[in-house]
PDB file of N, CA and C in Angstrom:
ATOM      1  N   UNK A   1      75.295 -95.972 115.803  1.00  0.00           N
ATOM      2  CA  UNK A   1      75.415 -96.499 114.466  1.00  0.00           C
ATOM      3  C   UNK A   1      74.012 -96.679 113.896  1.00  0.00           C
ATOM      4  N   UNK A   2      73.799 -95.960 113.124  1.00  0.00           N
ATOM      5  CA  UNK A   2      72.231 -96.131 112.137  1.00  0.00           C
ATOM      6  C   UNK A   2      72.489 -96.491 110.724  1.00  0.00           C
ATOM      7  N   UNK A   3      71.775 -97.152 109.719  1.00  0.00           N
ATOM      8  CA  UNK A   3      71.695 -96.781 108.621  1.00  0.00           C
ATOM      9  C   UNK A   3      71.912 -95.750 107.839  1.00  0.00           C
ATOM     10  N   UNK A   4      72.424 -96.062 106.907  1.00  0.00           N
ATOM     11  CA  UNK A   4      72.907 -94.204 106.267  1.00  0.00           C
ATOM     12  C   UNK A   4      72.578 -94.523 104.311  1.00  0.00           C
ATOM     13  N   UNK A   5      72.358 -93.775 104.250  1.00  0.00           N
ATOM     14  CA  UNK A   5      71.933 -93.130 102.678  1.00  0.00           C
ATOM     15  C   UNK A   5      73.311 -92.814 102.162  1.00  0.00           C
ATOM     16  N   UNK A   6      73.872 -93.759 101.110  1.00  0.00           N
ATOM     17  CA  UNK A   6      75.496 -93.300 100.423  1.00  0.00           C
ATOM     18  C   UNK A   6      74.673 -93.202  99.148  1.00  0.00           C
ATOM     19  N   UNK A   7      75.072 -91.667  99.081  1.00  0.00           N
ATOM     20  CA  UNK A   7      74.881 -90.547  97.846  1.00  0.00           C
ATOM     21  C   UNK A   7      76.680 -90.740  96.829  1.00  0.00           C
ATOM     22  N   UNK A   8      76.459 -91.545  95.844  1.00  0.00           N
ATOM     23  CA  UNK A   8      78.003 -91.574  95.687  1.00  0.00           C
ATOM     24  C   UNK A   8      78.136 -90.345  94.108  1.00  0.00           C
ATOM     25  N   UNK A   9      78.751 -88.909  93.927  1.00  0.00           N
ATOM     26  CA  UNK A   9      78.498 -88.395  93.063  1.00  0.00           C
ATOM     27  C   UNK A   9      79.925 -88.146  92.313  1.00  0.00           C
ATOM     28  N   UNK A  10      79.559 -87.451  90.896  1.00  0.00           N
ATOM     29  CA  UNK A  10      81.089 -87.162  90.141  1.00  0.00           C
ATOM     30  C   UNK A  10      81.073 -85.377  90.710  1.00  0.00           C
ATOM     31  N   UNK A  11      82.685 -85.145  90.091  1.00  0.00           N
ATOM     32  CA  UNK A  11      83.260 -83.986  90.202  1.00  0.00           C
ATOM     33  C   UNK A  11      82.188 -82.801  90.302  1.00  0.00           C
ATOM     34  N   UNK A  12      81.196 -83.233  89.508  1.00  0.00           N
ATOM     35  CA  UNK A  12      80.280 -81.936  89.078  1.00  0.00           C
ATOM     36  C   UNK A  12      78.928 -82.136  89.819  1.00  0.00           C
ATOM     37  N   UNK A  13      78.973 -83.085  90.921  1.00  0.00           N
ATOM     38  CA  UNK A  13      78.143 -82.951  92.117  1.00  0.00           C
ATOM     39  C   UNK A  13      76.898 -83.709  91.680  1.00  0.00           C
ATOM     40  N   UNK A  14      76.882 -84.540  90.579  1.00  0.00           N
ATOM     41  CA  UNK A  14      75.740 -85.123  89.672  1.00  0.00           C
ATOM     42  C   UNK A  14      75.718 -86.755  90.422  1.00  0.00           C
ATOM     43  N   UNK A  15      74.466 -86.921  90.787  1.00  0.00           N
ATOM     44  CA  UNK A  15      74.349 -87.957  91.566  1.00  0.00           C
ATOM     45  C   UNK A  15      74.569 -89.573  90.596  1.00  0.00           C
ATOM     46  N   UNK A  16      75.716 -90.043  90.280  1.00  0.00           N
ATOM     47  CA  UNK A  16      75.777 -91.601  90.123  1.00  0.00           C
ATOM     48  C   UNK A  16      75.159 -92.506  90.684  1.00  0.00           C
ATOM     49  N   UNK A  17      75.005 -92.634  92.094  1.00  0.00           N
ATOM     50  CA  UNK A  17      74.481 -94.177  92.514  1.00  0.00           C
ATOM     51  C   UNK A  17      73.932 -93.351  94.167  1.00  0.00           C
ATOM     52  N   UNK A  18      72.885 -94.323  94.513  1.00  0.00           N
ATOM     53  CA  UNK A  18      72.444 -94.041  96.142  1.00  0.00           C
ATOM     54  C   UNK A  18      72.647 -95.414  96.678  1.00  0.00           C
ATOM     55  N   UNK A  19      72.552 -95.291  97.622  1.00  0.00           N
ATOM     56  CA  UNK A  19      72.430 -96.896  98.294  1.00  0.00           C
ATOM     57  C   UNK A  19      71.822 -96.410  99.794  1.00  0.00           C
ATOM     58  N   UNK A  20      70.706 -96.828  99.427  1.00  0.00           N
ATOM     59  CA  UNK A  20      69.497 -96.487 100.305  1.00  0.00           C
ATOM     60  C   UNK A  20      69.752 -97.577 101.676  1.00  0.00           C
ATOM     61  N   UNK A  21      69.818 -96.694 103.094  1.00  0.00           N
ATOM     62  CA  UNK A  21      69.474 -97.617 104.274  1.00  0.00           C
ATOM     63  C   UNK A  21      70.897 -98.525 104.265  1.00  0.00           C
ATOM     64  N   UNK A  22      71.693 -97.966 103.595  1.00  0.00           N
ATOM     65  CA  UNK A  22      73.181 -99.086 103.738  1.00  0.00           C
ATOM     66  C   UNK A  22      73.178 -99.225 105.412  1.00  0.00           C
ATOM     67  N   UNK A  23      73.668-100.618 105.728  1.00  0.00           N
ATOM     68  CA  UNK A  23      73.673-101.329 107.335  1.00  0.00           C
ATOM     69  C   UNK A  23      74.959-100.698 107.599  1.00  0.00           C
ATOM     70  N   UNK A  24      75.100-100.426 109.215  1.00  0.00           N
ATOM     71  CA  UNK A  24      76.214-100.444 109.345  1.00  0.00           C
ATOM     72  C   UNK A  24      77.113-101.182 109.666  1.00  0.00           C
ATOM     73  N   UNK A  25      78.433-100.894 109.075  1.00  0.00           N
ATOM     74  CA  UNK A  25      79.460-101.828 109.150  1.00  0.00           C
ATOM     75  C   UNK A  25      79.971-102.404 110.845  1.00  0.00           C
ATOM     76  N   UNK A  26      80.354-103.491 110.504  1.00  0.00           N
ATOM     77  CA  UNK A  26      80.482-103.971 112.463  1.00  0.00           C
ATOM     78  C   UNK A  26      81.614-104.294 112.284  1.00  0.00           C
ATOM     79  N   UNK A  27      82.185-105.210 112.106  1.00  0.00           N
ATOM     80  CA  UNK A  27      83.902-105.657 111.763  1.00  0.00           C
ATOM     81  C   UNK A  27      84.132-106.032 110.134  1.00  0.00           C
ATOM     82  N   UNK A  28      83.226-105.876 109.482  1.00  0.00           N
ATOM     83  CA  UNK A  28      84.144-106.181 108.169  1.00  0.00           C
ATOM     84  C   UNK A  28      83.181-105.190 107.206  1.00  0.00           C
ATOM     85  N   UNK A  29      84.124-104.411 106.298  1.00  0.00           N
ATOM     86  CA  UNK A  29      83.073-102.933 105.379  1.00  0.00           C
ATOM     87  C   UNK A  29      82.321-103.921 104.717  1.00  0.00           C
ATOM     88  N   UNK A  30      81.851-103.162 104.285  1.00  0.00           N
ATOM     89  CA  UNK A  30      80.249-103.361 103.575  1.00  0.00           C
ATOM     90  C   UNK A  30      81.154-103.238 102.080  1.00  0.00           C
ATOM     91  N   UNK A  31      80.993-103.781 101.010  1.00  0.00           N
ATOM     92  CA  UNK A  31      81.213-103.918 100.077  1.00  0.00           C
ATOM     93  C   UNK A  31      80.136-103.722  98.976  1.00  0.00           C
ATOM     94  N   UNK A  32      80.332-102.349  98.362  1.00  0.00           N
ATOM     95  CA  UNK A  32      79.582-102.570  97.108  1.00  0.00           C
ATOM     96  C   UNK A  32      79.611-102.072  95.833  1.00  0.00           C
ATOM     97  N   UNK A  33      78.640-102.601  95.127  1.00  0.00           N
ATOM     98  CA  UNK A  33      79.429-102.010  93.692  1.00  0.00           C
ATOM     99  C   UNK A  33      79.510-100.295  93.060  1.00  0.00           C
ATOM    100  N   UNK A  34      81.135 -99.901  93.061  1.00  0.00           N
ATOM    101  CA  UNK A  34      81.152 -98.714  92.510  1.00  0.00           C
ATOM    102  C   UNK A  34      80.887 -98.758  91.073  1.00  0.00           C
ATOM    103  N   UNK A  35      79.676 -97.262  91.264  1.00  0.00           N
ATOM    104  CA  UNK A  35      79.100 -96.706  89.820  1.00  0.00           C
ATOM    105  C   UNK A  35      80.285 -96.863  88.687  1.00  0.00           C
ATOM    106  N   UNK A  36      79.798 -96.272  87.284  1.00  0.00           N
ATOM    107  CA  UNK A  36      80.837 -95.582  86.649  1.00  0.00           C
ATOM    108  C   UNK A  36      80.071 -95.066  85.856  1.00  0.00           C
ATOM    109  N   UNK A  37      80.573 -94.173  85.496  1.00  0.00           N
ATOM    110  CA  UNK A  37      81.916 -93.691  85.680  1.00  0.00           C
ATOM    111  C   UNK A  37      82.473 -93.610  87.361  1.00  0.00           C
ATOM    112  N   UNK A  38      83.816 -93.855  87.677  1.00  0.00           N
ATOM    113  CA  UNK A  38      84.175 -93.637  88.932  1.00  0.00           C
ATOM    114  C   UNK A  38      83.624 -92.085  89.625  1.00  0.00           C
ATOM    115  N   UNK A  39      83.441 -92.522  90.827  1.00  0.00           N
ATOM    116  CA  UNK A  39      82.388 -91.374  91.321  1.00  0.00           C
ATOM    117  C   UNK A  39      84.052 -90.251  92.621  1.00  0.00           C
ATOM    118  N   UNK A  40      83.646 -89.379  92.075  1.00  0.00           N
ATOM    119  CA  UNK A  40      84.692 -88.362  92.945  1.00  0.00           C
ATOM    120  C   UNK A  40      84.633 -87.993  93.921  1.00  0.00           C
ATOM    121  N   UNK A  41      83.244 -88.382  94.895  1.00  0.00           N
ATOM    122  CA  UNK A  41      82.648 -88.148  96.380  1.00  0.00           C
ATOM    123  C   UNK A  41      81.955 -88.861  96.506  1.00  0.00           C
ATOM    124  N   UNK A  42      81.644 -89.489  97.957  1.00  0.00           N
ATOM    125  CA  UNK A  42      80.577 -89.848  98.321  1.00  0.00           C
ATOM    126  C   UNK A  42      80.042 -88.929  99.375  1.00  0.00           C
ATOM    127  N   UNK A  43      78.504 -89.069  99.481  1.00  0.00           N
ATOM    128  CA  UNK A  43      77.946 -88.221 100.932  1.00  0.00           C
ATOM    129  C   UNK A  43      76.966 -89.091 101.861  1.00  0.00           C
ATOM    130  N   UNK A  44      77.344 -89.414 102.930  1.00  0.00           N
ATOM    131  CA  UNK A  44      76.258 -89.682 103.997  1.00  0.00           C
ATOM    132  C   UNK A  44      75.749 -89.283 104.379  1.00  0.00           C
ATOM    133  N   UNK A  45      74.312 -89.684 104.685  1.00  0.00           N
ATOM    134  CA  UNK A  45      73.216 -88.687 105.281  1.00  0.00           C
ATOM    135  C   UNK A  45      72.178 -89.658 106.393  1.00  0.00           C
ATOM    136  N   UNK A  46      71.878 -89.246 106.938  1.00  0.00           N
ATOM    137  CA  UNK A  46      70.777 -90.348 107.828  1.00  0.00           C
ATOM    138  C   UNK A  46      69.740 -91.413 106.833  1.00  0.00           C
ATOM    139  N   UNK A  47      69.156 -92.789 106.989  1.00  0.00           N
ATOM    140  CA  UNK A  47      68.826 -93.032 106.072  1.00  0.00           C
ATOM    141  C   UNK A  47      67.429 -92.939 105.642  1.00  0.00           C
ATOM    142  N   UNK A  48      66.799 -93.081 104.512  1.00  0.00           N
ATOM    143  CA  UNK A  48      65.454 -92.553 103.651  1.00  0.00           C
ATOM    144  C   UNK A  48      65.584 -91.173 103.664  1.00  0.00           C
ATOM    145  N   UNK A  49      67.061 -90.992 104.117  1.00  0.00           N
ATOM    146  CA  UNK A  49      66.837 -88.870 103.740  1.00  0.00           C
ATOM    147  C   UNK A  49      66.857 -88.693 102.210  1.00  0.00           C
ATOM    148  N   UNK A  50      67.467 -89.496 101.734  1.00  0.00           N
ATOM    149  CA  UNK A  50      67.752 -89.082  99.706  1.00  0.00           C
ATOM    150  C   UNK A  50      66.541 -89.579  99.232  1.00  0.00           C
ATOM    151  N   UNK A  51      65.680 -90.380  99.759  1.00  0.00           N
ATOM    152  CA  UNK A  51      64.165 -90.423  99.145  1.00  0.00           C
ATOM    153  C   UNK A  51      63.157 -89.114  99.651  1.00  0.00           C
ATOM    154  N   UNK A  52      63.173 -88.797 101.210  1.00  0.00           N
ATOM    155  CA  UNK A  52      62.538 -87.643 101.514  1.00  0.00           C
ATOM    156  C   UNK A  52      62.532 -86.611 100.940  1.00  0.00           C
ATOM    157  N   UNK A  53      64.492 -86.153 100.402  1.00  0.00           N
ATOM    158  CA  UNK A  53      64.580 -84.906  99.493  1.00  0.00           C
ATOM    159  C   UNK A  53      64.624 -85.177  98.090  1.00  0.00           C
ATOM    160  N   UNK A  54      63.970 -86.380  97.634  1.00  0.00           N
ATOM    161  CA  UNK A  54      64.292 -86.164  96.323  1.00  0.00           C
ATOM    162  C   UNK A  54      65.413 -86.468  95.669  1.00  0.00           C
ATOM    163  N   UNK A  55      66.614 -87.511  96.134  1.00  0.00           N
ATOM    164  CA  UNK A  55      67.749 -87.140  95.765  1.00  0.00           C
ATOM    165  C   UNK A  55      67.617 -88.506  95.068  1.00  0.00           C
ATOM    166  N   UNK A  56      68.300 -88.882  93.920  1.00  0.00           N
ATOM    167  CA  UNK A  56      68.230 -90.181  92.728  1.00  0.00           C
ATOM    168  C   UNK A  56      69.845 -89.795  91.889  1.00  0.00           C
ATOM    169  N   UNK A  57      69.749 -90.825  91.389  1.00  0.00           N
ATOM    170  CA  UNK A  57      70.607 -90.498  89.909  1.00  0.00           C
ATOM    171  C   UNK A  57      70.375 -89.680  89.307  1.00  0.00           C
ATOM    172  N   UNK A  58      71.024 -89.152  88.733  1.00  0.00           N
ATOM    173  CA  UNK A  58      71.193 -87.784  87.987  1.00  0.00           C
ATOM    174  C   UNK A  58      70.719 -86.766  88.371  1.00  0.00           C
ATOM    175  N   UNK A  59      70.496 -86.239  89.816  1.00  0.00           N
ATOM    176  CA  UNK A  59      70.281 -85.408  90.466  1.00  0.00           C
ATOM    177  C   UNK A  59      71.264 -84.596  90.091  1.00  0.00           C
ATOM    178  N   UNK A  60      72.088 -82.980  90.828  1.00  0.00           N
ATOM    179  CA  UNK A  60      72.777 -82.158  90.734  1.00  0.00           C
ATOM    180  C   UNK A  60      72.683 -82.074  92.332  1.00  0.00           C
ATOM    181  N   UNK A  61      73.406 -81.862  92.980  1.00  0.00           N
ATOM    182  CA  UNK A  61      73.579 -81.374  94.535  1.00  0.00           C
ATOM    183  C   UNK A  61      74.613 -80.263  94.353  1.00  0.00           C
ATOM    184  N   UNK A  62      74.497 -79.543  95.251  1.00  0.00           N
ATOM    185  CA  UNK A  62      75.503 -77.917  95.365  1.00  0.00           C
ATOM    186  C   UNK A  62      75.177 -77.673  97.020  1.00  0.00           C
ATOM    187  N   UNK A  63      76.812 -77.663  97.237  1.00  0.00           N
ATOM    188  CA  UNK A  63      77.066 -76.783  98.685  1.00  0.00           C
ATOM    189  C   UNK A  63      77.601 -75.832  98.831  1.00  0.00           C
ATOM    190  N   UNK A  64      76.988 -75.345  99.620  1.00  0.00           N
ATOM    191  CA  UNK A  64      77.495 -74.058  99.596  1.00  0.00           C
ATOM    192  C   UNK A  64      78.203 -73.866 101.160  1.00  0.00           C
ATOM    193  N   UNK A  65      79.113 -72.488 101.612  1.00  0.00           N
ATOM    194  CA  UNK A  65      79.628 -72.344 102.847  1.00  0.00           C
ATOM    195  C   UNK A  65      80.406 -73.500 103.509  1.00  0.00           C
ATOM    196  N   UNK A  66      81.036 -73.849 102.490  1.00  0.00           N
ATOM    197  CA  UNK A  66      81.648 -75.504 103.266  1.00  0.00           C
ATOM    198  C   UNK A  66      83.129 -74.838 103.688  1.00  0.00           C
ATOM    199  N   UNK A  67      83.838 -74.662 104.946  1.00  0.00           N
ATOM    200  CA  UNK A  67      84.909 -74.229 105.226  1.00  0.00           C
ATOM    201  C   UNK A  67      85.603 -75.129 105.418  1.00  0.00           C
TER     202      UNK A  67
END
């Protein structure tokens, strides 16, 4: 269990909210405030990775090869 980077984005992959270094949860979730507009994904990533790459609000993210 590490810290994780919640990338929370809309339909069109446009970054709404980060929440940098979020703790991890032990017995009760972590609670926090959803963006809005309501966000259509979230993405985890290891944490200070969305500062390393650059990733903020109003970013654009695109994946590709996702099966």
């Amino acid at each position: 269990m590490i810290p994780l980077d919640m990338v929370w984005m809309d339909a069109e992959g446009k970054v709404l909210f980060v929440s940098a270094d979020t703790p991890p949860a032990r017995r009760t979730p972590v609670r926090a405030t959803a963006p809005s507009p309501p966000p259509r994904c979230v993405l985890e990533i290891a944490g200070g990775k969305a500062v390393k790459e650059k990733v903020g609000v109003g970013s654009v993210l695109q994946f590709q090869d996702l099966k």
